[in-house]
N, C-alpha and C. Protein backbone atom coordinates (compact mmCIF):
# COMPACT_ATOMS: atom_id res chain seq x y z
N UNK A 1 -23.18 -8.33 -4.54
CA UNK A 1 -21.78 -8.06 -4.25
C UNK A 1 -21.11 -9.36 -3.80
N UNK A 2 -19.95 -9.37 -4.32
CA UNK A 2 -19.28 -10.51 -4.12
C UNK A 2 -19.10 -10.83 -2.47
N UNK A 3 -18.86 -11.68 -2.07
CA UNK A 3 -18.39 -11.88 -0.37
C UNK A 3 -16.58 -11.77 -0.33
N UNK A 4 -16.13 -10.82 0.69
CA UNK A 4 -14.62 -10.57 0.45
C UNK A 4 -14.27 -11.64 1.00
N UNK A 5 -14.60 -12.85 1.24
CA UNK A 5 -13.71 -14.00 2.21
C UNK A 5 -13.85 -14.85 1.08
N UNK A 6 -14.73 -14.68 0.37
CA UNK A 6 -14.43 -15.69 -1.11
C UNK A 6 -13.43 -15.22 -1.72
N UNK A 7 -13.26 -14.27 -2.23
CA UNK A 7 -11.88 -13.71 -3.01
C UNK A 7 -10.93 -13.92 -1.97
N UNK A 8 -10.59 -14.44 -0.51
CA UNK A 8 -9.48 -14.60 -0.29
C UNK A 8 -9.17 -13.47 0.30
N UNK A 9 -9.80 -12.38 1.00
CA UNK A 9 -9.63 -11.33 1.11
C UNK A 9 -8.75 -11.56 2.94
N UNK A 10 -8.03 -10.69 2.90
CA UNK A 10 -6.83 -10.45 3.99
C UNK A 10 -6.93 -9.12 4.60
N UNK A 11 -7.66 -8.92 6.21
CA UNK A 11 -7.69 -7.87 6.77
C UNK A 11 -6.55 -7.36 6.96
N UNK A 12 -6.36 -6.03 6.64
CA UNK A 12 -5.22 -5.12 7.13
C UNK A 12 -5.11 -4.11 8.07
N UNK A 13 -4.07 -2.82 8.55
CA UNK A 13 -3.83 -2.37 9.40
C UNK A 13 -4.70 -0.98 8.70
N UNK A 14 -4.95 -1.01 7.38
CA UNK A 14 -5.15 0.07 6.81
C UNK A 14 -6.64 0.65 6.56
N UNK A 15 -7.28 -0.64 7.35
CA UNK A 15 -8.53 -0.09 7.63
C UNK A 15 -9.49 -0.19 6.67
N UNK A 16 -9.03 -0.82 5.12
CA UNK A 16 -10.28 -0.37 3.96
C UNK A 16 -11.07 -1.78 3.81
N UNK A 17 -12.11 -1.59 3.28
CA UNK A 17 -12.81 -3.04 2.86
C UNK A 17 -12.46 -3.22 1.54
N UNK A 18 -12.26 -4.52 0.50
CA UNK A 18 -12.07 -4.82 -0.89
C UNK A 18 -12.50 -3.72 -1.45
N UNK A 19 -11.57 -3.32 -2.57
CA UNK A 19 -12.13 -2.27 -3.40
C UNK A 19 -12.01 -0.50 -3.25
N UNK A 20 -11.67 -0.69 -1.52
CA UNK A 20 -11.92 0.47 -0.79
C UNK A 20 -10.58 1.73 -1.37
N UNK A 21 -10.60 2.85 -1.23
CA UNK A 21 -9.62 4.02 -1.77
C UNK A 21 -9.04 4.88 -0.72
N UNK A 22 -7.75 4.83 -0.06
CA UNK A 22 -7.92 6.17 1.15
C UNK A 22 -6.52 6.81 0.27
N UNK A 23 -5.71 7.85 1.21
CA UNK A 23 -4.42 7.99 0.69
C UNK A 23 -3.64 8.09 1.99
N UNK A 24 -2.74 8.30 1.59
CA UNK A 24 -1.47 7.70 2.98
C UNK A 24 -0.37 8.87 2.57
N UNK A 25 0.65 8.90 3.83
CA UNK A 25 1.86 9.64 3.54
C UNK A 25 3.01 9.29 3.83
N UNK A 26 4.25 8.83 3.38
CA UNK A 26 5.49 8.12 3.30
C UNK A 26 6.36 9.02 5.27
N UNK A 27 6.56 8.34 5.87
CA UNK A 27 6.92 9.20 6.56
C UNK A 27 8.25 9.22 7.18
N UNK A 28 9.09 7.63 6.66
CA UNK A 28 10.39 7.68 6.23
C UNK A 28 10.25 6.78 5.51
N UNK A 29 11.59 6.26 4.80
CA UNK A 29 11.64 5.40 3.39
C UNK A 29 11.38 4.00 3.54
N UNK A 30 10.51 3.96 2.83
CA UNK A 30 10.52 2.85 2.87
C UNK A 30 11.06 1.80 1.46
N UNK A 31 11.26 0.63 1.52
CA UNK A 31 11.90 -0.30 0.95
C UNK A 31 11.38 -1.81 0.44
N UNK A 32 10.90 -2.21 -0.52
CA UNK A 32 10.40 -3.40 -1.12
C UNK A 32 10.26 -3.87 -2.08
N UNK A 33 10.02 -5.23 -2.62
CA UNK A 33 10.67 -5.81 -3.62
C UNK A 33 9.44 -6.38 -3.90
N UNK A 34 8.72 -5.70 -5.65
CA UNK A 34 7.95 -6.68 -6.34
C UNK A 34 7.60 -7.28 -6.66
N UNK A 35 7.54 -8.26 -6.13
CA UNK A 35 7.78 -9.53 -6.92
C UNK A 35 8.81 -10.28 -6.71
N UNK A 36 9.61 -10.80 -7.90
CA UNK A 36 10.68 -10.82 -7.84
C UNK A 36 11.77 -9.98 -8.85
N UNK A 37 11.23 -8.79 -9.11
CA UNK A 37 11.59 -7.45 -9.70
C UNK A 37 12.54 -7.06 -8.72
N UNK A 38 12.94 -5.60 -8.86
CA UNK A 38 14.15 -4.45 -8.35
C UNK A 38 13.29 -4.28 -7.00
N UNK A 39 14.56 -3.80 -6.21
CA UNK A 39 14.09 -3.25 -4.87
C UNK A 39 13.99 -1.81 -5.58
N UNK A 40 12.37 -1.74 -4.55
CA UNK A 40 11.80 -0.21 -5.11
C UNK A 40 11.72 0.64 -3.22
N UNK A 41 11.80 1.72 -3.81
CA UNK A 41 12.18 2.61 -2.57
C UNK A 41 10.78 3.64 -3.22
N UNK A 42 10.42 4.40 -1.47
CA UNK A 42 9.25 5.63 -1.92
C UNK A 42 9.72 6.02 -0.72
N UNK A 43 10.15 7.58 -1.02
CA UNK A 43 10.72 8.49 -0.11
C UNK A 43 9.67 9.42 0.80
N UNK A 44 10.47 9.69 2.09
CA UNK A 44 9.47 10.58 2.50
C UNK A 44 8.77 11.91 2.20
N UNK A 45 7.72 11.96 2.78
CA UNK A 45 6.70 13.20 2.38
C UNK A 45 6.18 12.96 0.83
N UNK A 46 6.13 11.73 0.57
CA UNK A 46 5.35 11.68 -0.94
C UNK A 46 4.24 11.30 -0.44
N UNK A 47 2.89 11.57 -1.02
CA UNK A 47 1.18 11.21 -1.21
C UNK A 47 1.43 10.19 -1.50
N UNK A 48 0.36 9.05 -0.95
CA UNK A 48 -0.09 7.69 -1.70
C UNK A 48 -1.21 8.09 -1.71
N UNK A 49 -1.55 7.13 -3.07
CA UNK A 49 -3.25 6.86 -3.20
C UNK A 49 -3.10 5.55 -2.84
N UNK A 50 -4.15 5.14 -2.01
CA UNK A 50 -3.97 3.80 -1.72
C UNK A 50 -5.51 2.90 -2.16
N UNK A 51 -5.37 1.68 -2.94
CA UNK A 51 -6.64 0.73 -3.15
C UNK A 51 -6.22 -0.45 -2.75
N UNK A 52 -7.47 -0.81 -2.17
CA UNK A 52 -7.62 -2.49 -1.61
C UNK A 52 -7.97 -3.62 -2.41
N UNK A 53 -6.58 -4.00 -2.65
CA UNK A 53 -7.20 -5.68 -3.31
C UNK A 53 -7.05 -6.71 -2.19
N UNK A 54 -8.15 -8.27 -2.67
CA UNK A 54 -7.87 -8.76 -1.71
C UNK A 54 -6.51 -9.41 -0.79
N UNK A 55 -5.20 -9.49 -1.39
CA UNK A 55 -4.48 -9.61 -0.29
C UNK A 55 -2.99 -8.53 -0.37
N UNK A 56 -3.44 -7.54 -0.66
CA UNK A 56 -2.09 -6.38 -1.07
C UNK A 56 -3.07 -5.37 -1.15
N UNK A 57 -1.89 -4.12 -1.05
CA UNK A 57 -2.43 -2.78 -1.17
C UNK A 57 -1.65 -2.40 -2.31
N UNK A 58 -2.98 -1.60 -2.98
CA UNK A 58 -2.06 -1.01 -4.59
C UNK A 58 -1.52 0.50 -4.00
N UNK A 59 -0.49 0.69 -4.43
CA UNK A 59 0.26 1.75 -4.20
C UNK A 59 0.49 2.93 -4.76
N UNK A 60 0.10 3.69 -5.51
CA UNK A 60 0.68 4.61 -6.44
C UNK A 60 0.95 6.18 -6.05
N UNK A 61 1.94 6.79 -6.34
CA UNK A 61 2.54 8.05 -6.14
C UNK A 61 3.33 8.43 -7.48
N UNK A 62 4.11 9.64 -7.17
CA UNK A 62 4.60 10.30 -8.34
C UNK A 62 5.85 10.23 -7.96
N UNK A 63 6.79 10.26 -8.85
CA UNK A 63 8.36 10.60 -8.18
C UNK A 63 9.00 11.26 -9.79
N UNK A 64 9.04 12.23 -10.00
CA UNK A 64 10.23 12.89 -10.77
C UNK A 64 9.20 13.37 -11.80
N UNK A 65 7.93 13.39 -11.21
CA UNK A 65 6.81 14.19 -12.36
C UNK A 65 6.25 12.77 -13.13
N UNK A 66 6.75 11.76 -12.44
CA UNK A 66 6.11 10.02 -13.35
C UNK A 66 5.51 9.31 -12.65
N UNK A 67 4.21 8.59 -12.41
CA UNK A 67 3.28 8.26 -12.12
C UNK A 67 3.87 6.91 -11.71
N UNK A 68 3.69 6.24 -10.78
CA UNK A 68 4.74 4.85 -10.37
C UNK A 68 3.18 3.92 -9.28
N UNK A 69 3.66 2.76 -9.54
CA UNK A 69 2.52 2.32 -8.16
C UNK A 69 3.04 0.82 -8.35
N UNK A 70 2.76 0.06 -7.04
CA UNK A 70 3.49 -1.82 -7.19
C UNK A 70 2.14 -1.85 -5.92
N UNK A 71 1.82 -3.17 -5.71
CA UNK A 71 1.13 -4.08 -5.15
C UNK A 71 2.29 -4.48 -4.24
N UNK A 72 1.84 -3.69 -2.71
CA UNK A 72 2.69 -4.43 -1.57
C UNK A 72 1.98 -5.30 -0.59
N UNK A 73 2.44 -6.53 -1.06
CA UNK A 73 1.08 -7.55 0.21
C UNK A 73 0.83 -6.98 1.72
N UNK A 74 -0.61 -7.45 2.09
CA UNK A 74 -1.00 -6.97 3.61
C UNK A 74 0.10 -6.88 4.16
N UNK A 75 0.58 -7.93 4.85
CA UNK A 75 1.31 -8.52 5.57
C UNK A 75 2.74 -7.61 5.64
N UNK A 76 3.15 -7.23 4.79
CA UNK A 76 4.13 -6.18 4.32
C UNK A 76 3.82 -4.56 4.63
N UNK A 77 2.76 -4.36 4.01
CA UNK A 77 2.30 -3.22 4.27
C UNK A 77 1.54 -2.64 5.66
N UNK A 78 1.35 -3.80 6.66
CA UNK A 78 1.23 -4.11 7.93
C UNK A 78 2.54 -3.56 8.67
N UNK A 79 3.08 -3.85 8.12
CA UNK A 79 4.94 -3.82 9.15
C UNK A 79 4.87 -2.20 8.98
N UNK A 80 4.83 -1.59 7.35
CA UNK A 80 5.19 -0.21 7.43
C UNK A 80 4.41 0.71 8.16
N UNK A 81 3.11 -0.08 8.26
CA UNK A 81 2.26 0.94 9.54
C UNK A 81 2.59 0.84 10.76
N UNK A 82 2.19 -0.04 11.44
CA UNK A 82 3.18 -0.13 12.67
C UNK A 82 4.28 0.67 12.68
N UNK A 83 5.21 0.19 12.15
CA UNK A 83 6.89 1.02 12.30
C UNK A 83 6.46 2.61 11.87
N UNK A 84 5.27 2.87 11.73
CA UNK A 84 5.08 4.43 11.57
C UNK A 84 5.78 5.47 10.39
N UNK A 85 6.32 3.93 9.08
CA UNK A 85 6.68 4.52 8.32
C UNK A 85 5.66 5.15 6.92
N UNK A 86 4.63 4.70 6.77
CA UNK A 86 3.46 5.11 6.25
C UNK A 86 2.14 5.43 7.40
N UNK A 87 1.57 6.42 7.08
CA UNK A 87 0.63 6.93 7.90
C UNK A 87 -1.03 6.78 6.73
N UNK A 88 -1.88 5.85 6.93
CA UNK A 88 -2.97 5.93 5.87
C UNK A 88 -3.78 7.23 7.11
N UNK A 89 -4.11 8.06 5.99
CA UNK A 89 -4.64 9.14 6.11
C UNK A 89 -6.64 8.65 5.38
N UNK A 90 -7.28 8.37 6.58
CA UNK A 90 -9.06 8.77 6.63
C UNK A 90 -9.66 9.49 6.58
């Protein structure tokens, strides 16, 4: 198995090791920008599935019956835990 500090790997608030799978729940809106893509919004009371890459969390949920997911870095996805706007569910 690879070593996660070689890939660059970035501890988060969310608790998983590289690779790792939990799911989470939106618990007000939150707000962020892909890249340098559209500001994307995920409303409350939606499911995440959540996976660990090494320095972002992959995101994916459903919104309007369509399957959606963006890569929000640690560091980002750090803030929305704290502020208690995503809850990762263990």
């Amino acid at each position: 198995m690879t070593d996660p500090k070689a890939q660059g790997f970035t501890p988060g608030l969310d608790g998983l090791q590289l690779g790792g799978n939990a799911r989470g729940r939106v618990m007000s809106l939150i707000e962020f920008r892909a890249g340098d893509g559209p500001m994307i919004q995920i409303h409350p009371d939606y499911q995440l599935q959540l996976e660990r890459a090494p320095q972002s969390v992959v995101v994916s949920w459903q919104e309007d019956g369509q399957p959606m997911n963006a890569a929000i870095p640690v560091v980002e996805f750090d803030q929305f835990v704290q502020a208690g706007q995503i809850v990762v569910e263990r």
